[in-house]
Protein backbone atom coordinates (compact mmCIF):
# COMPACT_ATOMS: atom_id res chain seq x y z
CA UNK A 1 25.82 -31.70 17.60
CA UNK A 2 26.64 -29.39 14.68
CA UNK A 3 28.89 -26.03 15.58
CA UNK A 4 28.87 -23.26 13.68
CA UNK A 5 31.57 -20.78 13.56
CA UNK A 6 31.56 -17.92 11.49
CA UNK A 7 33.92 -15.35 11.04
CA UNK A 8 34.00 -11.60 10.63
CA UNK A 9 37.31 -9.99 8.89
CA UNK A 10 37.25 -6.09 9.35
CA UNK A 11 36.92 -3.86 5.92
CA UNK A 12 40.37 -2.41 4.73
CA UNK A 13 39.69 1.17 3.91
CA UNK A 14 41.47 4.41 4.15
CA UNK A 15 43.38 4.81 7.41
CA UNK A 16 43.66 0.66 7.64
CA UNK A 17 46.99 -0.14 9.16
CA UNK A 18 49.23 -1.00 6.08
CA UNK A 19 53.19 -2.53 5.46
CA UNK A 20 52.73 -2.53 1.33
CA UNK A 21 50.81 -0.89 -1.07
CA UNK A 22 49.31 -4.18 -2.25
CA UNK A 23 47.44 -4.29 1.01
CA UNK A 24 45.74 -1.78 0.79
CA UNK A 25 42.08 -0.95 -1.63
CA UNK A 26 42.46 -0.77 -5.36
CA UNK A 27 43.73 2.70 -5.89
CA UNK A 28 44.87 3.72 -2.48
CA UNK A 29 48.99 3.81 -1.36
CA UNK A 30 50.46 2.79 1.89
CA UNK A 31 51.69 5.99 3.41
CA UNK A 32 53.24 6.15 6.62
CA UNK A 33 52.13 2.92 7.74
CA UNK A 34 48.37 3.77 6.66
CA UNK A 35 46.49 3.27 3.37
CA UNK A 36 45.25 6.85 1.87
CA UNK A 37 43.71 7.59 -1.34
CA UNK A 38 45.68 9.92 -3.89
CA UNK A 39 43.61 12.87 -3.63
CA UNK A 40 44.42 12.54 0.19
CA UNK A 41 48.28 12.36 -0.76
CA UNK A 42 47.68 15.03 -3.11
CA UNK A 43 45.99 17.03 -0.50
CA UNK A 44 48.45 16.70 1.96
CA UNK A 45 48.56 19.68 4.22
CA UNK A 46 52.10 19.48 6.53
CA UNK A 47 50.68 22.42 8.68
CA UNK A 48 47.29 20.04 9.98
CA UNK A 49 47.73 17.81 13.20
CA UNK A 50 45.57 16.37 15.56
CA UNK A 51 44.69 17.90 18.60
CA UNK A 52 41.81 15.81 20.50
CA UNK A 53 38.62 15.67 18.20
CA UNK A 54 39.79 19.45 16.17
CA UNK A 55 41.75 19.47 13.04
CA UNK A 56 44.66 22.27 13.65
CA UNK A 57 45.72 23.71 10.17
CA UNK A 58 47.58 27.04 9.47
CA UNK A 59 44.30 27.86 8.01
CA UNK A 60 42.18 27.31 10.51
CA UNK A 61 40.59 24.65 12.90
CA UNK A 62 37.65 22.13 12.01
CA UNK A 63 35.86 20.20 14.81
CA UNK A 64 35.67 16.91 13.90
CA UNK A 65 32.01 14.98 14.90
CA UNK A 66 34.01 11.33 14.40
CA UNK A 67 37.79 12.81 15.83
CA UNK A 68 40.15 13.15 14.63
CA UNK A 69 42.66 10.24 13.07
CA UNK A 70 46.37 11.65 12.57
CA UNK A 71 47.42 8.60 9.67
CA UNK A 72 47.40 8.31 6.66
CA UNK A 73 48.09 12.11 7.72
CA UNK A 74 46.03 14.31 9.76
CA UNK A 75 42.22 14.47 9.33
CA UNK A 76 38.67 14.26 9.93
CA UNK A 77 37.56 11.10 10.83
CA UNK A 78 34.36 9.91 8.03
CA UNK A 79 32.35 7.00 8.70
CA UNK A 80 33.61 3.80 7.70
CA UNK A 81 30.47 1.23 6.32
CA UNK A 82 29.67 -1.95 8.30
CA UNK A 83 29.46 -5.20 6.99
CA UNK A 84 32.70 -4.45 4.78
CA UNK A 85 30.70 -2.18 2.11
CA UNK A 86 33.15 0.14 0.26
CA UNK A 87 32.46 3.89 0.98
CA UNK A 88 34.23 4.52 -2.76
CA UNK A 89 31.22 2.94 -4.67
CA UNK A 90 29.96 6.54 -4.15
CA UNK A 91 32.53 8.72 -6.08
CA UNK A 92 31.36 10.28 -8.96
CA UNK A 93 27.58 9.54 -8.15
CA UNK A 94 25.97 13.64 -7.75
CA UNK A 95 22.17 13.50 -8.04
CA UNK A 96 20.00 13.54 -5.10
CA UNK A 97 17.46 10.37 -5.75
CA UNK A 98 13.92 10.90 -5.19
CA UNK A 99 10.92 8.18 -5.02
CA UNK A 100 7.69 9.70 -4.58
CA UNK A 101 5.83 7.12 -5.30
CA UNK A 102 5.58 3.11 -5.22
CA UNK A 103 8.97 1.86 -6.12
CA UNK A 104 10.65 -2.32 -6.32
CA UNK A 105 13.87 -2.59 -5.30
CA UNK A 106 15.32 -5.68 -6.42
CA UNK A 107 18.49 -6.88 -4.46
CA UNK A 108 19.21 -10.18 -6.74
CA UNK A 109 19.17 -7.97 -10.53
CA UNK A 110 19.80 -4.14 -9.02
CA UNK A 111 17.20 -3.32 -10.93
CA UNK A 112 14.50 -0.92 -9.80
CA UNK A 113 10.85 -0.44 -11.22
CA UNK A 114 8.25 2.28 -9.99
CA UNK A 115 9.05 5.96 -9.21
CA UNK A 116 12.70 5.46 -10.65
CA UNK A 117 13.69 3.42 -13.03
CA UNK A 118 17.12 1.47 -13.00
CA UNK A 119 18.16 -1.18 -15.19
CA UNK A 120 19.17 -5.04 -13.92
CA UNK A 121 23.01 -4.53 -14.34
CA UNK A 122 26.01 -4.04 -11.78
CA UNK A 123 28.02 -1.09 -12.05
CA UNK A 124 25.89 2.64 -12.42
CA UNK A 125 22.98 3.16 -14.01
CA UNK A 126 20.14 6.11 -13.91
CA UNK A 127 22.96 7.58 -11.04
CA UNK A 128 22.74 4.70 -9.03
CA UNK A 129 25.38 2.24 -8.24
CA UNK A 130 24.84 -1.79 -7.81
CA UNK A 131 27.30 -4.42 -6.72
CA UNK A 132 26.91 -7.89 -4.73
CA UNK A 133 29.28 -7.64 -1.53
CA UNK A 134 29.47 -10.85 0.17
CA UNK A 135 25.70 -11.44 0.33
CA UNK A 136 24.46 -8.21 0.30
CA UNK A 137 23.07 -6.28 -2.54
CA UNK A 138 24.61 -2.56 -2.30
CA UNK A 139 22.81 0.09 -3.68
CA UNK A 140 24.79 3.61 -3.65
CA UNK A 141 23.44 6.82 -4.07
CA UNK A 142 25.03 10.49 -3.76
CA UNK A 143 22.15 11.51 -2.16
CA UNK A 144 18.38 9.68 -1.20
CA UNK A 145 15.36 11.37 -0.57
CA UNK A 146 12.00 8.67 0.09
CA UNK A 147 9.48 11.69 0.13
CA UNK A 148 6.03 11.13 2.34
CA UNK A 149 4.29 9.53 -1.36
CA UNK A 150 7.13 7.48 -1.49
CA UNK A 151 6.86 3.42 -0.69
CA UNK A 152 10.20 1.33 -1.39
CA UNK A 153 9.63 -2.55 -1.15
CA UNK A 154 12.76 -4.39 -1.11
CA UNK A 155 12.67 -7.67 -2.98
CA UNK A 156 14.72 -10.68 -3.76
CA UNK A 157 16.79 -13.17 -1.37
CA UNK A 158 19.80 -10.47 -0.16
CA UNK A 159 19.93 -8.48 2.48
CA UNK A 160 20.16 -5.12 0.65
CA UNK A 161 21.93 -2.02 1.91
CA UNK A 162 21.47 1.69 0.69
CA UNK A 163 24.99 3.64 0.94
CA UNK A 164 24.84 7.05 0.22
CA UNK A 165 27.71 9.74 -0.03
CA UNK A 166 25.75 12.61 1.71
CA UNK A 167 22.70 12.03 3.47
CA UNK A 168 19.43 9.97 3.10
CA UNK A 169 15.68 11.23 3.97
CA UNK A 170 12.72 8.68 4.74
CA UNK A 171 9.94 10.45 5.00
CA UNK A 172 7.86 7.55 3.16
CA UNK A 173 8.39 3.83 4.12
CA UNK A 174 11.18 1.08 3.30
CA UNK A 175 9.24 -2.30 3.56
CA UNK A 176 11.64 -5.46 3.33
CA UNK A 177 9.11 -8.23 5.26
CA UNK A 178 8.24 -11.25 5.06
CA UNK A 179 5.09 -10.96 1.86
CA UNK A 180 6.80 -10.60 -1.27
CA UNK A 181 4.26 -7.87 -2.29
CA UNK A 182 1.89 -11.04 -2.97
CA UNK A 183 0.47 -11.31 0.53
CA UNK A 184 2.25 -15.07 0.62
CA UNK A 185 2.96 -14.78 4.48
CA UNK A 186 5.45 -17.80 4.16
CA UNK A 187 7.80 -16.09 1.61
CA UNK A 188 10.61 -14.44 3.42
CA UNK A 189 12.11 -10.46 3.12
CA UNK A 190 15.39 -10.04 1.94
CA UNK A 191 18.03 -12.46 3.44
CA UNK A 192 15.22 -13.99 6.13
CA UNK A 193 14.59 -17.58 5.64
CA UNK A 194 11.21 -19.24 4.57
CA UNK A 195 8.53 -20.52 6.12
CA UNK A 196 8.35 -24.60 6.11
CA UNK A 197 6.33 -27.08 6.39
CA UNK A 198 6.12 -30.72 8.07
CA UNK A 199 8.32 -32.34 4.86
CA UNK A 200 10.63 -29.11 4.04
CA UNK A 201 12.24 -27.69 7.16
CA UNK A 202 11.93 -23.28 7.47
CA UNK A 203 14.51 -21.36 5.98
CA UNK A 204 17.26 -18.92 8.00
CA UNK A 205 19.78 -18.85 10.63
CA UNK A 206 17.18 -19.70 13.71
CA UNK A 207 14.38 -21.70 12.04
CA UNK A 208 12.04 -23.08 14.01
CA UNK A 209 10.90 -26.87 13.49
CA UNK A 210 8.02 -28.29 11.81
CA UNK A 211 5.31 -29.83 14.62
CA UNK A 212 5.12 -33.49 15.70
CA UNK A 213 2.12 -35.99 14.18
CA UNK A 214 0.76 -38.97 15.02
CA UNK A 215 -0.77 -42.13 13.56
CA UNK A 216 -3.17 -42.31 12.21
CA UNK A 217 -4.12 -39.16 9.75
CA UNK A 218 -6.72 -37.95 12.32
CA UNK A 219 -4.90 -38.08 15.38
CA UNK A 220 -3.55 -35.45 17.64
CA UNK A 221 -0.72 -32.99 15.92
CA UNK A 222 1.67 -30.80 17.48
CA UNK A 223 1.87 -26.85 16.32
CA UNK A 224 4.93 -25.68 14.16
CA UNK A 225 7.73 -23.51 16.28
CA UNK A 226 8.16 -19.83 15.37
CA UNK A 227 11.73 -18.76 13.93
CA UNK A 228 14.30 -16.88 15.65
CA UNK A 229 16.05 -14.01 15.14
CA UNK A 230 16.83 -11.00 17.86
CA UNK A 231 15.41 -13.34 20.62
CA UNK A 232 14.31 -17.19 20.64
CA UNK A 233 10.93 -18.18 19.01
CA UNK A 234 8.54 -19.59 20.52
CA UNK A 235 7.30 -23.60 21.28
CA UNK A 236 4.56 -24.92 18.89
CA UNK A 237 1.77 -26.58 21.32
CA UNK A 238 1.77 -30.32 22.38
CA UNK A 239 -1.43 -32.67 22.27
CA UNK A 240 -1.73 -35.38 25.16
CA UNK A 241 -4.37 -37.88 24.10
CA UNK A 242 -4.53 -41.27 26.20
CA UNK A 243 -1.48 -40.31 28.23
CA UNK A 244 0.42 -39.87 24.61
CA UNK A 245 1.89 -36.67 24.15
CA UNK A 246 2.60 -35.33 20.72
CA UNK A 247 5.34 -32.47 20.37
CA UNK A 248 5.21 -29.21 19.28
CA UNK A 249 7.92 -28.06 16.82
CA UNK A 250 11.19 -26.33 18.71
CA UNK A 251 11.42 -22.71 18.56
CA UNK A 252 14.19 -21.38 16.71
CA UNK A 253 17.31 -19.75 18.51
CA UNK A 254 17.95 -16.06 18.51
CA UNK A 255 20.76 -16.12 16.29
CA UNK A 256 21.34 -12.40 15.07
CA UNK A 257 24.44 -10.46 16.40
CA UNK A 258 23.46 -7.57 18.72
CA UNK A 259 25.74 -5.17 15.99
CA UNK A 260 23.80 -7.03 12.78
CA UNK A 261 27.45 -8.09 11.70
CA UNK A 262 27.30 -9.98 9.17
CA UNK A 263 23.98 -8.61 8.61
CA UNK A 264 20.99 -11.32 8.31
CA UNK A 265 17.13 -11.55 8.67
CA UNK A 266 14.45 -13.76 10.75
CA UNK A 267 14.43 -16.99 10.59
CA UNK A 268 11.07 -18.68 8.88
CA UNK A 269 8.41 -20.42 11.34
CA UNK A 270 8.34 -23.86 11.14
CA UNK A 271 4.88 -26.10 9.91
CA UNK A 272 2.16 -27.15 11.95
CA UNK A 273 1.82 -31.10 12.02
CA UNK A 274 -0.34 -32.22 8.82
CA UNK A 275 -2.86 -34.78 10.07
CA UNK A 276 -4.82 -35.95 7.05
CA UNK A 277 -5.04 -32.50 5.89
CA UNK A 278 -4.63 -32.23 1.54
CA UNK A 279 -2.73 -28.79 2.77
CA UNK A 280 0.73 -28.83 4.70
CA UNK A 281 0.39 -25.81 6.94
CA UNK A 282 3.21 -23.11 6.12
CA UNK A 283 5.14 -21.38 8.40
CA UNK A 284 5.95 -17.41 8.35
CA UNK A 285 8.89 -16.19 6.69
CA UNK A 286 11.33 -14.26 8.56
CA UNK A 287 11.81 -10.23 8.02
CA UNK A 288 14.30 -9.13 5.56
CA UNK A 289 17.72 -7.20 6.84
CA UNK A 290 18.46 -3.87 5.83
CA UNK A 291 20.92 -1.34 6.40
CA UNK A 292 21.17 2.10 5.68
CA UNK A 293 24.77 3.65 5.48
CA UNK A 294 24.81 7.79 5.10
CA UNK A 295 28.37 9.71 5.78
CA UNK A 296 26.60 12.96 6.56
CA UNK A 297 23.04 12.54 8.22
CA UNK A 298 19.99 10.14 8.06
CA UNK A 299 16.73 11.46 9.06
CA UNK A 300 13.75 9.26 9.87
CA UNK A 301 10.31 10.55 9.74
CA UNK A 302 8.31 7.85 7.98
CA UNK A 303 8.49 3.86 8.52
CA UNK A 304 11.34 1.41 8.00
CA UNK A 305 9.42 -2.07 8.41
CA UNK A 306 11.18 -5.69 8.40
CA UNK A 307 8.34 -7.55 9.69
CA UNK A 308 7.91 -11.59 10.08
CA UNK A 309 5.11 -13.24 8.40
CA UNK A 310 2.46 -14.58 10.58
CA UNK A 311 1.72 -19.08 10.42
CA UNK A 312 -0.66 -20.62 8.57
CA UNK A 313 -4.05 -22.06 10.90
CA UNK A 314 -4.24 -25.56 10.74
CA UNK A 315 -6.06 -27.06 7.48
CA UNK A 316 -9.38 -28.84 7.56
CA UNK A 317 -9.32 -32.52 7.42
CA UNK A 318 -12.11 -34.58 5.65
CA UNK A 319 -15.15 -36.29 7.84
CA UNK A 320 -14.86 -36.30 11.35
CA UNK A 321 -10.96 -36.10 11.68
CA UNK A 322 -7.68 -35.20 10.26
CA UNK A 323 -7.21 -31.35 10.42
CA UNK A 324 -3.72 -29.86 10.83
CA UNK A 325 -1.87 -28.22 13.51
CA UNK A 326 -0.94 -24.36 13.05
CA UNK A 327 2.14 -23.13 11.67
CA UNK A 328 4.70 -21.14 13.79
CA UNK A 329 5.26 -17.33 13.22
CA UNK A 330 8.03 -16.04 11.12
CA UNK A 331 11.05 -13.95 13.15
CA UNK A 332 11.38 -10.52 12.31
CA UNK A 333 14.32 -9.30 10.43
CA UNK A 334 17.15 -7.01 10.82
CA UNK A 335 17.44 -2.63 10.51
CA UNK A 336 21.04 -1.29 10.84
CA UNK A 337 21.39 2.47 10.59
CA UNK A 338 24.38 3.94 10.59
CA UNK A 339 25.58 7.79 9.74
CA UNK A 340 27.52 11.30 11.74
CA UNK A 341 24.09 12.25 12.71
CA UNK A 342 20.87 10.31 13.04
CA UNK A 343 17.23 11.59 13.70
CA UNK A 344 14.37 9.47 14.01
CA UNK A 345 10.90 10.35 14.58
CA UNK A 346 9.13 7.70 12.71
CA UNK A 347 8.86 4.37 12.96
CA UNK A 348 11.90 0.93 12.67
CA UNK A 349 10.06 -2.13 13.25
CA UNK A 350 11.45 -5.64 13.07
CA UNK A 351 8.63 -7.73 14.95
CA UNK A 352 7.95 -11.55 14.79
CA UNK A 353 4.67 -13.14 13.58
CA UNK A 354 1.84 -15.02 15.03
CA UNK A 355 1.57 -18.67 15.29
CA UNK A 356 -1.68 -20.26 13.40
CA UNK A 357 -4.23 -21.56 15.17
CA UNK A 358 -4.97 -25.57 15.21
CA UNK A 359 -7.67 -27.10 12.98
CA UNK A 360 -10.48 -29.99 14.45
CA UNK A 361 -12.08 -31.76 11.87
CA UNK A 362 -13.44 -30.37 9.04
CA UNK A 363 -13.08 -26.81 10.46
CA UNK A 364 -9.56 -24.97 10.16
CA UNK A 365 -7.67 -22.68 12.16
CA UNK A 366 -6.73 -19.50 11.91
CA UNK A 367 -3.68 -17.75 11.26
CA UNK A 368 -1.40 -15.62 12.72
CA UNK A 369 -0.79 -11.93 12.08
CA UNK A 370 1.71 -10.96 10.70
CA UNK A 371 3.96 -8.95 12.59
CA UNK A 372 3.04 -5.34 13.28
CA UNK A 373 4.42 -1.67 12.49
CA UNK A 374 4.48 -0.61 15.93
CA UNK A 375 5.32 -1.67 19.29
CA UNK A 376 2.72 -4.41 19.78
CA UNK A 377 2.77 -7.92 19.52
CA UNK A 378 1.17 -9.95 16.51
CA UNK A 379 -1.82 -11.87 17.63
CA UNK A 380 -1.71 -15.88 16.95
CA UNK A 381 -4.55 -17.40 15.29
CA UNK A 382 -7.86 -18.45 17.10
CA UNK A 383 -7.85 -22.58 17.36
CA UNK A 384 -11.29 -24.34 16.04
CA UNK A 385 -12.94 -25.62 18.79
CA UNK A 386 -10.85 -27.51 21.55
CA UNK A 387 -7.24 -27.09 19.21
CA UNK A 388 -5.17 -24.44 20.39
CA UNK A 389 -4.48 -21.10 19.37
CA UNK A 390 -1.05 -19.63 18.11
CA UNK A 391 1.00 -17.66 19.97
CA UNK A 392 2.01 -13.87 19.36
CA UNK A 393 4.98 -12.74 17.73
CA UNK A 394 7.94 -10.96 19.66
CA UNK A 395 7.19 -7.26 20.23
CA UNK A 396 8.91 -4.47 21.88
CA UNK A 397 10.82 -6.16 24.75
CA UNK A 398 8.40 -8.96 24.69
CA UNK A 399 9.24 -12.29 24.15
CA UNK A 400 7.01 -14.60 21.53
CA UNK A 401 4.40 -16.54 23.34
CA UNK A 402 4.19 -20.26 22.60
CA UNK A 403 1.07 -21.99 20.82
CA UNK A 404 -1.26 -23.18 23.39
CA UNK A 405 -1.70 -27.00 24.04
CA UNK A 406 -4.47 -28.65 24.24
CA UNK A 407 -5.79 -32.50 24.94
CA UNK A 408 -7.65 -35.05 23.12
CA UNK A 409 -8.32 -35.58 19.25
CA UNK A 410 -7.09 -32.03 18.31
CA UNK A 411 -4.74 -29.92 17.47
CA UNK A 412 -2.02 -27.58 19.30
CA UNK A 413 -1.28 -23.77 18.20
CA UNK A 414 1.72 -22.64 16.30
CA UNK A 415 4.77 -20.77 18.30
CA UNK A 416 5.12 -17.31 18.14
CA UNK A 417 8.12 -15.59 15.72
CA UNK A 418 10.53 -13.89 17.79
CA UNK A 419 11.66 -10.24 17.30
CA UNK A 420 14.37 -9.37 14.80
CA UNK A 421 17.29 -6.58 15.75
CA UNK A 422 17.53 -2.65 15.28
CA UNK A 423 20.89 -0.95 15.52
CA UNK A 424 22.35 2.28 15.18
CA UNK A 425 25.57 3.98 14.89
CA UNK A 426 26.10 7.43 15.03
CA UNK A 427 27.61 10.26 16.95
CA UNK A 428 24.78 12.59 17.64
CA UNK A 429 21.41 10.65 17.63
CA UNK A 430 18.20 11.83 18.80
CA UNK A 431 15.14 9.63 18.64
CA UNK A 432 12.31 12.13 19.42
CA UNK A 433 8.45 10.54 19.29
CA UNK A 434 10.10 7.76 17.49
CA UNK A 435 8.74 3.80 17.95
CA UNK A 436 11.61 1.56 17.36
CA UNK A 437 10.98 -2.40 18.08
CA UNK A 438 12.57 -4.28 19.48
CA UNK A 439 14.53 -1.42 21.42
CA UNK A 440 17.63 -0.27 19.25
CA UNK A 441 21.08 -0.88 20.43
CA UNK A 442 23.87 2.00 19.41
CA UNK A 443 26.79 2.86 19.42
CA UNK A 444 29.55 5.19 17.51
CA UNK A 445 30.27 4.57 13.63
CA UNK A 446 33.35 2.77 12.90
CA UNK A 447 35.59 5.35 10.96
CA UNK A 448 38.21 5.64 8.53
């Protein structure tokens, strides 16, 4: 049995505990115990102290939203990013960003093509910072506005995260799913694994496996599992034939933290059994993660969408035997928001796939949706004839269903991809009309 451990160390940042300078961020001093910046030393105001969540000074008081934190010295608390993402890759950035229209994204360059134009370089360009931290691509901003014309696909194999200094407006959609902008349902968002097949296992932390076959080419094959993600995916379906069963493909375990740290997408569905079909069938990739860090306020009007992709339908076989089972569903990915004050009235979205449906003979099955931009669950693929049908993908606070079995010489469905995750942190958040699924979890920002 392999064990996997992993580890989560918290970001140092201003107000971080401290003995030395040299443990503290570049350019910050240990003062009293606490790392501050210089222009907080600078600033230093011996008249301010703490009292509850107000900022006392001798010239005047300031209600804090976050509290109030009396080291390095007294102030208002500011929202410190998850996932270890340095809120100083913001200073010096001043121009509100607009897309208005179609825009690429590109996580593994930084470069960006469409509305705005920035070229494939760390550092700042067109008023836009890029760095890699850990393995996520960090875009900063001063300010982002996605207007209602605006479309942002987010590309490559990071998760990607938007900081900005200010606030952030999407009022147009964010779409990190599982796609690629080619309609390739097996190829993954950001950071969610790929799809597989029967000979190359799926991609991402809760993959599901590739279906069971039999011999020989034309006999019975089990359906691929669906990946997992915020929940388990689902079983790929079983054939019994003569009193033999063939296995479906294991559903993938949910494997994404409640709090998306570290921050990761769906895993990819696993394939269907092959038969004798010239075609492996393909599994859905898993939803990209995303996460979008404002200090001030985020407001959500339009669409935020980290969908799974659905499973391929089994492939036709040649004569009177050898079709494929169906493919399991893709999980859906991961949406962190985090700011002082959130609003959302549109739509977050992080649903599984469908499982494909089972081939028999020279007729193939079908495959699953991929996973939708509201609270309903992705439909699995119709089976041909007798094979069975895929399951759907995880919706709402509904589980993926499993592909269906079936008996004799045919072919069982593909499992359902499971939901992804949607989390927010904020101090005031009001979620008005919005659809958000699977349900979010919150809580308060972490603060520096």
């Amino acid at each position: 049995m392999l064990v996997l451990v992993a580890c989560y160390a918290p970001h140092v940042h201003e107000g971080s505990p401290c003995t030395t300078d040299d443990g503290c961020p570049s350019g910050q001093r240990c003062i009293a115990g606490a790392c501050a910046s210089q222009a907080s030393v600078d600033t230093f105001d011996p008249t301010c102290q703490c009292n509850a969540s107000t900022l006392s000074c001798a010239g005047g008081d300031t209600s804090c939203a976050l509290g109030c934190l009396a080291t390095p010295s007294p102030h208002c608390a500011a929202v410190a990013p998850s996932n270890m993402l340095d809120p100083a890759s913001t200073a010096g950035l001043t121009a509100t960003i607009t897309i208005d229209a179609p825009t690429v994204v590109d996580g593994d360059t930084g470069a960006i093509t469409g509305a705005i134009t920035r070229a494939p370089m760390t550092g700042v360009d067109a008023d836009i910072g890029y760095a890699v931290v850990g393995s996520i691509a960090v875009f900063s901003f001063h300010a982002l506005d996605v207007t209602q014309t605006g479309a942002v696909r987010l590309a490559g194999t990071h998760p990607i995260a938007f900081l900005a200094a200010t606030t952030a407006t999407i009022d147009g959609t964010i779409e990190g799913g599982a796609g690629c902008g080619s309609g390739d349902r097996t190829c993954p968002g950001p950071g969610g694994g790929a799809g597989g097949t029967f000979a190359q296992a799926a991609g991402g932390c809760g993959a599901g496996s590739a279906g069971q076959t039999a011999a020989p080419t034309n006999a019975p094959d089990g359906g691929g599992g669906g990946g997992g993600a915020g929940g388990s995916g689902a079983v790929g379906g079983s054939v019994t034939l003569n009193a033999v069963i063939t296995a479906g493909g294991a559903g993938g375990t949910g494997c994404t933290a409640a709090s998306l740290e570290p921050l990761v997408g769906g895993g990819g569905g696993g394939g269907g059994g092959p038969g004798g079909s010239p075609t492996m069938p393909k599994g859905g990739g898993g939803g990209g993660a995303f996460q979008l860090t404002a200090q001030d306020t985020i407001s959500i009007a339009g669409t935020i969408g980290v969908p799974g992709g659905g499973g391929d339908g089994g492939g036709s076989g040649t004569g009177t035997g050898g079709a494929a089972a169906g493919a399991g569903g893709g999980a859906g990915g991961a949406v962190l928001i985090e700011a002082t004050a959130v609003t959302i009235t549109g739509t977050i979205a992080a649903n599984g796939g469908g499982g494909g449906g089972g081939g028999v003979n020279v007729n193939p099955g079908l495959p699953g949706e991929t996973g939708h931009l509201d609270a309903t669950g992705a439909a699995g693929g119709s089976g041909s004839g007798a094979s069975g049908s895929g399951g759907s993908g995880g919706a709402g606070s509904a589980n993926a269903q499993p592909g269906a079995s079936a008996s004799g010489s045919v072919n069982g469905g593909g499992g359902g991809g499971a939901f992804g995750r949607v989390f927010v942190r904020a101090a005031m958040l009001a979620t008005q009309s919005a659809t958000i699924s699977p349900p979010a979890g919150s809580d308060a920002p972490h603060t520096r």
